[in-house]
C-alpha atoms as a PDB file:
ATOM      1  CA  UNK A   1      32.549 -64.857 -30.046  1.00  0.00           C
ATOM      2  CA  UNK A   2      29.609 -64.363 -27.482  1.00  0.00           C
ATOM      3  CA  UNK A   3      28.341 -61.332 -27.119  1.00  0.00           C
ATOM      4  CA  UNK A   4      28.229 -59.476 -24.002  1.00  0.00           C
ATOM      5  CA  UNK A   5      25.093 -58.016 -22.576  1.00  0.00           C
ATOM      6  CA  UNK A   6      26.521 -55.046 -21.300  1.00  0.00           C
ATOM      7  CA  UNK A   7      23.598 -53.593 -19.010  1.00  0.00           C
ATOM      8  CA  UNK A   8      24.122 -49.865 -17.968  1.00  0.00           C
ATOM      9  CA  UNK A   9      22.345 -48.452 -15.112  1.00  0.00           C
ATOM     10  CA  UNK A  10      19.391 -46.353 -16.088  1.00  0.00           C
ATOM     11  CA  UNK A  11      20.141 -42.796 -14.231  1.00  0.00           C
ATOM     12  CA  UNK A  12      17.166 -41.083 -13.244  1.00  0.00           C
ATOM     13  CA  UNK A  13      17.965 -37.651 -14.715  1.00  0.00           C
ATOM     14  CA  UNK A  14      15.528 -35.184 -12.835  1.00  0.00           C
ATOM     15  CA  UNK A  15      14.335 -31.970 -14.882  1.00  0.00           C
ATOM     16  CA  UNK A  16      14.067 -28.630 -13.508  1.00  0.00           C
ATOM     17  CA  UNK A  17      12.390 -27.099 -16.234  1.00  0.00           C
ATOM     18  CA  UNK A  18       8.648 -27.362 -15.042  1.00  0.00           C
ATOM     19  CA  UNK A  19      10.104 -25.803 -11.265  1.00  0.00           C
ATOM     20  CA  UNK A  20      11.931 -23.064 -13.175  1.00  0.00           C
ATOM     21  CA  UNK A  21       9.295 -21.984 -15.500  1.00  0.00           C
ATOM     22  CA  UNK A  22       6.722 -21.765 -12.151  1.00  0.00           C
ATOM     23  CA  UNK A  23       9.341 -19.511 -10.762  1.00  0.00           C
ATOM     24  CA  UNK A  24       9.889 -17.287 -13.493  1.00  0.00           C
ATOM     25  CA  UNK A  25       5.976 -17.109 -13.073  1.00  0.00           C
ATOM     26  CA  UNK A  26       5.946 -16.300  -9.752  1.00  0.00           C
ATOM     27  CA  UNK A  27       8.854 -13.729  -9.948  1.00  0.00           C
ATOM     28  CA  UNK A  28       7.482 -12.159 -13.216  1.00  0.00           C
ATOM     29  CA  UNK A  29       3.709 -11.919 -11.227  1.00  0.00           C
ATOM     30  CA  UNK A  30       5.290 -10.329  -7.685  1.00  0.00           C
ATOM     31  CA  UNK A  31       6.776  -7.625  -9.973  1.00  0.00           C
ATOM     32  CA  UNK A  32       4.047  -6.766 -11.701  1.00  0.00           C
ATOM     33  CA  UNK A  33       2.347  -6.443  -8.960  1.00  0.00           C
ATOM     34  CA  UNK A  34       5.289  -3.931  -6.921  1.00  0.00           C
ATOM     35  CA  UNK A  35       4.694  -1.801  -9.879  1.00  0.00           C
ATOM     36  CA  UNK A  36       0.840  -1.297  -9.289  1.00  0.00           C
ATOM     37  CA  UNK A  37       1.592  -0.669  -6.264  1.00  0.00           C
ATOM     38  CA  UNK A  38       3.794   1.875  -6.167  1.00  0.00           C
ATOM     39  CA  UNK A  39       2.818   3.652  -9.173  1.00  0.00           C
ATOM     40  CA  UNK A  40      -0.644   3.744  -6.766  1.00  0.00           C
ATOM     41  CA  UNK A  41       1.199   5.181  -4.154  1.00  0.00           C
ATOM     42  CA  UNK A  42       3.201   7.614  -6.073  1.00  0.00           C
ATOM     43  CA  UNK A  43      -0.156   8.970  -7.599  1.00  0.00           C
ATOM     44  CA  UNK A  44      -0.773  12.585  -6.202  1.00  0.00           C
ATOM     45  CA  UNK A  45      -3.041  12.840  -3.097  1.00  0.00           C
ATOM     46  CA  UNK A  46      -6.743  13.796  -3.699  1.00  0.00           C
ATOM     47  CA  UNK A  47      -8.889  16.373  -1.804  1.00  0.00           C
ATOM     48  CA  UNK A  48     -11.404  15.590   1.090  1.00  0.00           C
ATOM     49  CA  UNK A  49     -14.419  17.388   0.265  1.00  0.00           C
ATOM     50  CA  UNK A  50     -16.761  18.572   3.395  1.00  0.00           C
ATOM     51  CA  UNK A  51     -20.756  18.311   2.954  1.00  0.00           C
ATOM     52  CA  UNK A  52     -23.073  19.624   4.121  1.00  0.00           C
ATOM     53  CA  UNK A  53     -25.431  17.918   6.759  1.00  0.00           C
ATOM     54  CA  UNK A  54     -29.114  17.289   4.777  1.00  0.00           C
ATOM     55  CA  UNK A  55     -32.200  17.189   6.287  1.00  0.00           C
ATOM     56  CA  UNK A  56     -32.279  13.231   6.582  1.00  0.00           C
ATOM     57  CA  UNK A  57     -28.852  12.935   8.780  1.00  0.00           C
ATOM     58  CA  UNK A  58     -29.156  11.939  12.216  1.00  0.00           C
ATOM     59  CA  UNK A  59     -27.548  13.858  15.167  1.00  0.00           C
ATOM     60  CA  UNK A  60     -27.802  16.796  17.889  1.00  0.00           C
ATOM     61  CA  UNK A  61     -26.337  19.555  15.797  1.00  0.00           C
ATOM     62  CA  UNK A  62     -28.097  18.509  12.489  1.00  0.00           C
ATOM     63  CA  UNK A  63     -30.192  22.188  12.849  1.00  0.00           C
ATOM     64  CA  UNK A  64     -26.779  23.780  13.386  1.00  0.00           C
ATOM     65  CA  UNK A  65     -24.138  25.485  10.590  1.00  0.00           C
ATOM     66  CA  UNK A  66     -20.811  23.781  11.288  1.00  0.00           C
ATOM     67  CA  UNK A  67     -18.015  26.602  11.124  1.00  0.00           C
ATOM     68  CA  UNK A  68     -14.674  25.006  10.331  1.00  0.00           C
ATOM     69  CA  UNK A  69     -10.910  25.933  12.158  1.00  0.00           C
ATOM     70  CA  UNK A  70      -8.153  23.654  10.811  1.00  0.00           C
ATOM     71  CA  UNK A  71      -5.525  23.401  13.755  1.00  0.00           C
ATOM     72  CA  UNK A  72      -2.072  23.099  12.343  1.00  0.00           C
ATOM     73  CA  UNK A  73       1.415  23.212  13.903  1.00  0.00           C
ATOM     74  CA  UNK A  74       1.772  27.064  13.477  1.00  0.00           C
ATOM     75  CA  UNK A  75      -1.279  28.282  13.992  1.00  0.00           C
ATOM     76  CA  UNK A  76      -4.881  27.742  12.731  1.00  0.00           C
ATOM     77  CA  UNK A  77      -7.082  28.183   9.244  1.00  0.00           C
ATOM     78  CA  UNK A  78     -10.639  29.672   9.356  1.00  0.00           C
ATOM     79  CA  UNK A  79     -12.833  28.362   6.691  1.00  0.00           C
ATOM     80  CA  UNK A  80     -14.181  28.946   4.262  1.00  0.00           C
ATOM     81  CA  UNK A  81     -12.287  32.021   3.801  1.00  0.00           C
ATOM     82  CA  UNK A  82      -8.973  29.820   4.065  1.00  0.00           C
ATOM     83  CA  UNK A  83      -8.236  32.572   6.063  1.00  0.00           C
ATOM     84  CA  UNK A  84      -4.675  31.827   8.795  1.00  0.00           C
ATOM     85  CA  UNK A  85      -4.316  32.805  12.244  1.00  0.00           C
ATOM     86  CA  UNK A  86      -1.488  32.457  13.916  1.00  0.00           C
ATOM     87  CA  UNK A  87      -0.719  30.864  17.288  1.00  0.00           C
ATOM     88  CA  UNK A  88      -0.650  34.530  18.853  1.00  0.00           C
ATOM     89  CA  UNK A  89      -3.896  35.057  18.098  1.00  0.00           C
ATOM     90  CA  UNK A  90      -5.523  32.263  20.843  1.00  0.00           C
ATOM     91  CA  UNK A  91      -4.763  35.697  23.083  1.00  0.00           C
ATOM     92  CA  UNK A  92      -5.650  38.498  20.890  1.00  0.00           C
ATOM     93  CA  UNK A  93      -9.663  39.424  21.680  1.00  0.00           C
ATOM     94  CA  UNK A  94      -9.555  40.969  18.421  1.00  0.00           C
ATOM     95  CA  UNK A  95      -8.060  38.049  16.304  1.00  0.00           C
ATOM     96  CA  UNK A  96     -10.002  36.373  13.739  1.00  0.00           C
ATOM     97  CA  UNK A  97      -9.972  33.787  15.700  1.00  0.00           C
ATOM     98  CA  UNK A  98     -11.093  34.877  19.041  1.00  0.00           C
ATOM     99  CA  UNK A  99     -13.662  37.262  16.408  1.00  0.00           C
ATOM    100  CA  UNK A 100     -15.134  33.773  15.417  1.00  0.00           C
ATOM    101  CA  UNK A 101     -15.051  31.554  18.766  1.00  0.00           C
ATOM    102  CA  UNK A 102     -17.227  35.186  20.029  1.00  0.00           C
ATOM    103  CA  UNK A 103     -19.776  34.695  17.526  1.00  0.00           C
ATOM    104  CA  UNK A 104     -20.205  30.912  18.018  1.00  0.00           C
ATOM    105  CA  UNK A 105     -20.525  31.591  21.181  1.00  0.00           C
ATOM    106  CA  UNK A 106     -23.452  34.316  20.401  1.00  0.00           C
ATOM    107  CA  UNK A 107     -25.239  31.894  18.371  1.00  0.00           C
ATOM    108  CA  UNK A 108     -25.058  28.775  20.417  1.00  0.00           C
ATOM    109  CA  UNK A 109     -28.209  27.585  18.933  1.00  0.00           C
ATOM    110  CA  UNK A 110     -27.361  28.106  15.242  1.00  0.00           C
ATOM    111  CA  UNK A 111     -23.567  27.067  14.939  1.00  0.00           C
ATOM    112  CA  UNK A 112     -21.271  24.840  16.269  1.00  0.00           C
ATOM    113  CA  UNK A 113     -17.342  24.293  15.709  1.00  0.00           C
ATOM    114  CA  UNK A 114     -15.333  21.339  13.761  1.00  0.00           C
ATOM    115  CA  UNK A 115     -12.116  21.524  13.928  1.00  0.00           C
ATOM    116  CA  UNK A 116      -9.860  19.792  11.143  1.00  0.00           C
ATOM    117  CA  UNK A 117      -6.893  17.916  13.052  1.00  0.00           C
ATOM    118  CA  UNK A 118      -3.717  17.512  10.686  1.00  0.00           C
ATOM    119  CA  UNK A 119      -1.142  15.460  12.705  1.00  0.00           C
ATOM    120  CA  UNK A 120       1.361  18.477  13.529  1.00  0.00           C
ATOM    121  CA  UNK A 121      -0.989  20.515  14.815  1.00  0.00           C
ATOM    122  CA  UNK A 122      -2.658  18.027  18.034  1.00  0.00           C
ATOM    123  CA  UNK A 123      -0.553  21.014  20.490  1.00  0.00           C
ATOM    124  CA  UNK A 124      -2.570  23.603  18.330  1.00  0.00           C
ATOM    125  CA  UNK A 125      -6.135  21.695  18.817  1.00  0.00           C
ATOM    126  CA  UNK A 126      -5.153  20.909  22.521  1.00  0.00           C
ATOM    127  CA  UNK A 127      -5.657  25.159  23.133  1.00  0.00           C
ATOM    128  CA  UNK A 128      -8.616  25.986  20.955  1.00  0.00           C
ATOM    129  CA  UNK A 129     -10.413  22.954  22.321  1.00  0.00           C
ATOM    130  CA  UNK A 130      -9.916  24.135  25.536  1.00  0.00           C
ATOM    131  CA  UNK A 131     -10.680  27.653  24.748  1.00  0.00           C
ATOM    132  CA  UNK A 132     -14.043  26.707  22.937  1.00  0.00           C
ATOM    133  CA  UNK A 133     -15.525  24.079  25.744  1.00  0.00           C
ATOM    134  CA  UNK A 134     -14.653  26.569  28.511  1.00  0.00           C
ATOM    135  CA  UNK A 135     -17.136  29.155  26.260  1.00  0.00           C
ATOM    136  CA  UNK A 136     -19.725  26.046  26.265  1.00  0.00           C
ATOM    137  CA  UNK A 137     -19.866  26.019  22.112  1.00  0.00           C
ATOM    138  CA  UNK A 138     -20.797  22.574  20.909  1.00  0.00           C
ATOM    139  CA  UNK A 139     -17.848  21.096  19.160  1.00  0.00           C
ATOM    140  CA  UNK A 140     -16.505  18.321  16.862  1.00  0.00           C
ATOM    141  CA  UNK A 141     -13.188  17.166  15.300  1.00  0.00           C
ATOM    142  CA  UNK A 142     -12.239  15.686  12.845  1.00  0.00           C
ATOM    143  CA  UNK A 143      -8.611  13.793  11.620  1.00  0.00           C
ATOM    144  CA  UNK A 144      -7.060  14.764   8.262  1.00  0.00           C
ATOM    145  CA  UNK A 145      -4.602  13.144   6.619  1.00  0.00           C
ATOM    146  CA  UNK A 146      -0.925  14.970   6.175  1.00  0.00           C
ATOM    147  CA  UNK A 147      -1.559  16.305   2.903  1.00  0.00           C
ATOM    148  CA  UNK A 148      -4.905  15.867   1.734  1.00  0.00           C
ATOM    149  CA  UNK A 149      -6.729  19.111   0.819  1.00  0.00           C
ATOM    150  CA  UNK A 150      -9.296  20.323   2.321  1.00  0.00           C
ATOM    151  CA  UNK A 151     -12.281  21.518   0.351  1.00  0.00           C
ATOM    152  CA  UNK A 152     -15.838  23.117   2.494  1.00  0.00           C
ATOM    153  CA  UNK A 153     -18.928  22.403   0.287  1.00  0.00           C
ATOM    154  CA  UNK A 154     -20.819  25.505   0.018  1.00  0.00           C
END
């Protein structure tokens, strides 16, 4: 008896081994990298710490003291005493507040006025801006972030 050449088809067989192991790459890579990301964000908040100018910086008021009022939503914080005012006292004369914006605007020459602007209190900076540039006190601001500390270099 004759034998048969039986010829089977050769089935490609494709293998997802390489694509799966790039995948479980990928996958294993995008977590690690969630995790720095939020254990970055969860990290607590530092402080912003406020120099003073040196002799070097450029500018008008670089002969002048700063004196620093943080506007916040209810009310205001003299520094460096960290001392609060409330939003009644924009209309007491004998506030802290008013008590400071009178001697800035005795000593012109020597001082000038930051204010700190934390995002509730842009209603609260809106009045002592006003207050302050109808006095003619030079004046800056400047944005801080909602809860970042505030620290005044002595």
């Amino acid at each position: 008896m004759p034998r048969r050449n039986i010829s089977r088809k050769q089935q490609t067989e494709v293998e997802l081994f390489p694509f799966l192991s790039v995948l479980a790459c990928t996958i294993g890579t995008l977590i690690l990298l969630i995790i720095v990301l939020t254990t970055q964000a969860l990290e607590p908040q530092e402080a912003v710490v406020v120099a003073k100018i040196d002799e070097n910086s450029k500018g008008a008021n670089k002969n002048k003291t700063p004196i620093y009022i943080e506007s916040r939503q209810d009310g205001f914080i003299l520094h460096p005493e960290q001392e609060f005012a409330p939003r009644a006292d924009l209309y007491d004369e004998k506030s802290p507040l008013r008590t400071t914006i009178a001697n800035l605007k005795a000593n012109k020459d020597k001082q000038y006025l930051i204010l700190i602007l934390r995002p509730d209190g842009l209603e609260m900076f809106a009045l002592v801006r006003e207050l302050v540039e109808q006095e003619g006190i030079d004046i800056g601001y400047e944005p801080l972030e909602y809860g970042l500390e505030l620290k005044i270099a002595s």
